[in-house]
Protein backbone atom coordinates (compact mmCIF):
# COMPACT_ATOMS: atom_id res chain seq x y z
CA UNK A 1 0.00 0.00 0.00
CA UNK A 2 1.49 3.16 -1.06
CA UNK A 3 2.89 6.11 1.91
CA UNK A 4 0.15 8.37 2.03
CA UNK A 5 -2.76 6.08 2.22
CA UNK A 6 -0.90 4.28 4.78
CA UNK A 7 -0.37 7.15 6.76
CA UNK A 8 -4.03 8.48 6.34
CA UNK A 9 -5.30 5.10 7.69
CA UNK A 10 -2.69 5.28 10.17
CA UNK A 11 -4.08 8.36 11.51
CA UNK A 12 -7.72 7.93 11.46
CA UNK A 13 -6.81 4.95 13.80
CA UNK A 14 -5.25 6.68 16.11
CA UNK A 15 -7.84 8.97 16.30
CA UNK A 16 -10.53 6.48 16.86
CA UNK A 17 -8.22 5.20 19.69
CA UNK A 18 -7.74 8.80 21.22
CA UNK A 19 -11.47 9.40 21.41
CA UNK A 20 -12.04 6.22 23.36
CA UNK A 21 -9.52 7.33 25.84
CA UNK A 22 -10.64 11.43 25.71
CA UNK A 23 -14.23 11.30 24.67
CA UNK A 24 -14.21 15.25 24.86
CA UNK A 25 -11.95 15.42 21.95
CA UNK A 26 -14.95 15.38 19.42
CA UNK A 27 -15.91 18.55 20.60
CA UNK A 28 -13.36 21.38 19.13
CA UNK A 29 -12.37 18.79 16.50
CA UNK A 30 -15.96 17.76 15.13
CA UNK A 31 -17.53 20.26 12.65
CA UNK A 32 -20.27 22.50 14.04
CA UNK A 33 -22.64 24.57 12.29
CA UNK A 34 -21.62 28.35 11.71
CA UNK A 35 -24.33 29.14 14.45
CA UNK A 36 -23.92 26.03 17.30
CA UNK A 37 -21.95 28.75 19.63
CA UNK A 38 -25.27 30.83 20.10
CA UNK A 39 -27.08 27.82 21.12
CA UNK A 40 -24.22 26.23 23.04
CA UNK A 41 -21.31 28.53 24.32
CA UNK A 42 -18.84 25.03 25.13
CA UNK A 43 -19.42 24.41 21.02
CA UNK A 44 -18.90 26.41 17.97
CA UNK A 45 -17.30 26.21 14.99
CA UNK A 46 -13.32 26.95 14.11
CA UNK A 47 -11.39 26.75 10.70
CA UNK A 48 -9.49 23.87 12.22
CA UNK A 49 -12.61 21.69 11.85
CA UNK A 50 -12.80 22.14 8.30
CA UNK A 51 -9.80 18.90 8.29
CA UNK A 52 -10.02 17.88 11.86
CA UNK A 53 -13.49 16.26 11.45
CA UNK A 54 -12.14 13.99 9.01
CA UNK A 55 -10.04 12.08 11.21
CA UNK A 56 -12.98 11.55 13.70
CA UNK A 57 -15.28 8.84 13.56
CA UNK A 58 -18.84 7.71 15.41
CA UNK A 59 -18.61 3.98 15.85
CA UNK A 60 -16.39 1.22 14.71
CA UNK A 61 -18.42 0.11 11.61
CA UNK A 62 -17.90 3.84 10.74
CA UNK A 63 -14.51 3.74 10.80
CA UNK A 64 -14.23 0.27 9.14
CA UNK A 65 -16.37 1.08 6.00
CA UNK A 66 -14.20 4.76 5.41
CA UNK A 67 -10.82 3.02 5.88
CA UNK A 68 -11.86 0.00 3.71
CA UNK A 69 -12.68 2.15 0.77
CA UNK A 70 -9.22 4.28 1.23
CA UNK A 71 -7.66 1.28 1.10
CA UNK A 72 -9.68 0.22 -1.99
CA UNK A 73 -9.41 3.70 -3.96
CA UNK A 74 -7.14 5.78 -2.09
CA UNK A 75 -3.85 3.66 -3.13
CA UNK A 76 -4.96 3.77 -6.76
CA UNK A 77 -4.86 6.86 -7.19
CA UNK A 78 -2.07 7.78 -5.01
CA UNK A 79 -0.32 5.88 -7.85
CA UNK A 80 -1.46 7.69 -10.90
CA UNK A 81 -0.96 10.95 -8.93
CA UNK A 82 1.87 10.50 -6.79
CA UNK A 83 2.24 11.32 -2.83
CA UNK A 84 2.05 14.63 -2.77
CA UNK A 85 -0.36 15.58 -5.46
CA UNK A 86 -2.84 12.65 -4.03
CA UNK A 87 -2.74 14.25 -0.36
CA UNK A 88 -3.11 17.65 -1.99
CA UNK A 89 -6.23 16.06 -4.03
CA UNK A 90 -7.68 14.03 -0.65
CA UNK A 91 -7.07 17.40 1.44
CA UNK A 92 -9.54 19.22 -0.86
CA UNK A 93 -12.14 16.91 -0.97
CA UNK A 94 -12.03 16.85 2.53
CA UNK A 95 -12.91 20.47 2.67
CA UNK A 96 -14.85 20.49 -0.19
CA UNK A 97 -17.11 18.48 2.11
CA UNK A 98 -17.27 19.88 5.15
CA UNK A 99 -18.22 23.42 3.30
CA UNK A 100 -21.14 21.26 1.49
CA UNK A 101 -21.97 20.53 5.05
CA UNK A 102 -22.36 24.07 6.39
CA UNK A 103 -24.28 25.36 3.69
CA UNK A 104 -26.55 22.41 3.87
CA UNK A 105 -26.55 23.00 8.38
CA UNK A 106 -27.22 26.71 8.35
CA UNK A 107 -30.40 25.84 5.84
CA UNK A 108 -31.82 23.68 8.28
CA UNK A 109 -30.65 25.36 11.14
CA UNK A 110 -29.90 21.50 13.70
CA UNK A 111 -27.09 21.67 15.74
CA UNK A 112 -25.07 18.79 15.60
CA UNK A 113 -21.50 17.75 15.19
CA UNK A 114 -19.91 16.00 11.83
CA UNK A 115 -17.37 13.42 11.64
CA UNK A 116 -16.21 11.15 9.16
CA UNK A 117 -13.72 10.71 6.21
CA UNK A 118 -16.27 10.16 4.15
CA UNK A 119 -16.20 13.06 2.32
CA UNK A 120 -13.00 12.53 1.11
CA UNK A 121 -13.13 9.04 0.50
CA UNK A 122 -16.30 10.10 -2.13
CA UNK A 123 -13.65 12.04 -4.06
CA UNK A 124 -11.20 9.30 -4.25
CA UNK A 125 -14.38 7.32 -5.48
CA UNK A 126 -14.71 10.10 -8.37
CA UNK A 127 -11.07 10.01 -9.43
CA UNK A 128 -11.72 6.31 -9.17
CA UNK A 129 -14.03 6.07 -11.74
CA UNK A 130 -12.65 8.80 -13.78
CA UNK A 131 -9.10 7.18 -14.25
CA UNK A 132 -10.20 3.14 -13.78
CA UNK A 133 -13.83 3.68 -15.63
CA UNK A 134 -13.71 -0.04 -16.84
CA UNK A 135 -12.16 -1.89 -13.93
CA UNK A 136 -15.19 -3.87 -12.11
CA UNK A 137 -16.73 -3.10 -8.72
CA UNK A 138 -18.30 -5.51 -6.69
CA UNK A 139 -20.92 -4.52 -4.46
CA UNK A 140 -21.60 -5.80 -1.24
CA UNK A 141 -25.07 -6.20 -1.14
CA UNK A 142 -26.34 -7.51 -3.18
CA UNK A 143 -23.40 -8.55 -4.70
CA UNK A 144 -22.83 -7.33 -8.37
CA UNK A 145 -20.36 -6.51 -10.67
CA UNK A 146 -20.43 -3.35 -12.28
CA UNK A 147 -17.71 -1.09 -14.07
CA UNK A 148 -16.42 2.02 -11.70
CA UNK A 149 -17.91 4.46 -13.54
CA UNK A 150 -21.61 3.09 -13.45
CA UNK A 151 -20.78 2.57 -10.05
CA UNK A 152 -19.72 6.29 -8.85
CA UNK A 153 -22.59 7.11 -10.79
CA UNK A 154 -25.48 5.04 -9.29
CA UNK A 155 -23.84 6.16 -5.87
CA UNK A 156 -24.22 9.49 -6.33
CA UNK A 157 -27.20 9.20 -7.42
CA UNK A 158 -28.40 7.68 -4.39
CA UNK A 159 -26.61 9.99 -2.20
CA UNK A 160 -28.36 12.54 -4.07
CA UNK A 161 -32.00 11.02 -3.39
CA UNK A 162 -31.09 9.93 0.26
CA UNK A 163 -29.78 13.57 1.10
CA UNK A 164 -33.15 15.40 -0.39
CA UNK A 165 -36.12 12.34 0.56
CA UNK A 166 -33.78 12.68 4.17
CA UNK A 167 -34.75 9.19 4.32
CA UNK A 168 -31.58 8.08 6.24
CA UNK A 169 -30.85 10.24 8.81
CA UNK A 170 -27.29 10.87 10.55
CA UNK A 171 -26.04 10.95 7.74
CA UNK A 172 -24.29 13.91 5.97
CA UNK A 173 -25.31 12.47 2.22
CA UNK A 174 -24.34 16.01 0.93
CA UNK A 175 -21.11 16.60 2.47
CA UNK A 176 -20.18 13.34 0.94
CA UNK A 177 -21.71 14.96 -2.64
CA UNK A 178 -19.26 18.08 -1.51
CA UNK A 179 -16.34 15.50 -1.52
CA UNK A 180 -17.26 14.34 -5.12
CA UNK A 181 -17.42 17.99 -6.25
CA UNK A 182 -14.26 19.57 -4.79
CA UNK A 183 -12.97 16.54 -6.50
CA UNK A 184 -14.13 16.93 -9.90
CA UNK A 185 -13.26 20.75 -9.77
CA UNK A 186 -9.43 19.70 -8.54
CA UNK A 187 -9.22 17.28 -11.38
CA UNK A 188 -10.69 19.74 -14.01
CA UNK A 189 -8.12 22.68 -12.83
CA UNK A 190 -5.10 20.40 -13.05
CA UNK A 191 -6.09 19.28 -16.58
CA UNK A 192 -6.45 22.66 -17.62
CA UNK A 193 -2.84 23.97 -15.96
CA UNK A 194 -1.59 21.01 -18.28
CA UNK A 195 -3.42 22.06 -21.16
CA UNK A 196 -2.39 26.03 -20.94
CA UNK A 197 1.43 24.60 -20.20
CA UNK A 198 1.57 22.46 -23.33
């Protein structure tokens, strides 16, 4: 597995591992709402949370599922991109995410906390199926093959549905869309810097 996605799993770990042992930690490292402060003076957002949330997680399945599919996509494409352009590319998602998230929190106007690498792992999944369109995907249930592109887009797809209907709550189905976005515009802006440089 290449360095970066090594060390990204590597660190989401120890995360998980901290907040068993200092269960306060999730508190000015989650992401809160631009307005949780006025409800709740010991909360509030920070620009640290923008990345810090990532690294967080709510249970173990949580973790298990996000650090499976780095492992799946993230070393991938830390090959076609290399270590520093892939952590650059991850890094964006990430935030690309969590500002999907506010806009989405402020609308609605709860109060809770985010956490999760999911929003980053949903751009890997784009750059996944934009570089590997043909190579097959097996879902998990039920459990067919598909190629990665019909896959990323039946996913977001139901991400999209889930996150309108709000027919699965506690989850943040368009941060995860935020991931896929910051993505696509990353990928688009690097193909044009090559395009203008040739």
């Amino acid at each position: 597995m290449p360095p970066v996605t090594t060390a990204l799993i590597a660190a989401n770990v120890a995360m998980f591992l901290l907040q068993s042992l200092v269960p306060g930690i999730l508190g000015p490292l989650a992401l809160w709402p631009l307005g949780a402060s006025s409800v709740d003076p010991r909360i509030g957002f920070a620009p640290w949370q923008l990345l810090s949330y990532a690294f967080l997680h709510g249970s173990l399945l949580h973790i298990a599922f996000n650090m499976f599919a780095l492992y799946m996509f993230g070393g991938a494409i830390e090959r076609v991109f290399g270590g520093r352009r892939y952590l650059t590319y991850y890094l964006v998602c990430v935030v690309s995410a969590a500002v999907a998230q506010l806009v989405v929190a402020s609308m609605s106007g709860e109060i809770y906390p985010t956490v999760g690498a999911s929003g980053g792992v949903f751009g890997l999944l784009l750059a996944y199926g934009m570089y590997f369109p043909n190579n097959r995907i097996m879902l998990l249930f039920p459990p067919i093959p598909m190629p990665a592109r019909v896959f990323v887009f039946l996913y977001a797809a139901l991400e999209l549905f889930l996150g309108v209907t709000g027919t699965q709550e506690g989850v943040a189905h368009f941060a995860h869309l935020g991931g896929m976005v910051g993505g696509y515009i990353m990928l688009r802006y690097w193909r044009g810097r090559r395009w203008v440089q040739r």
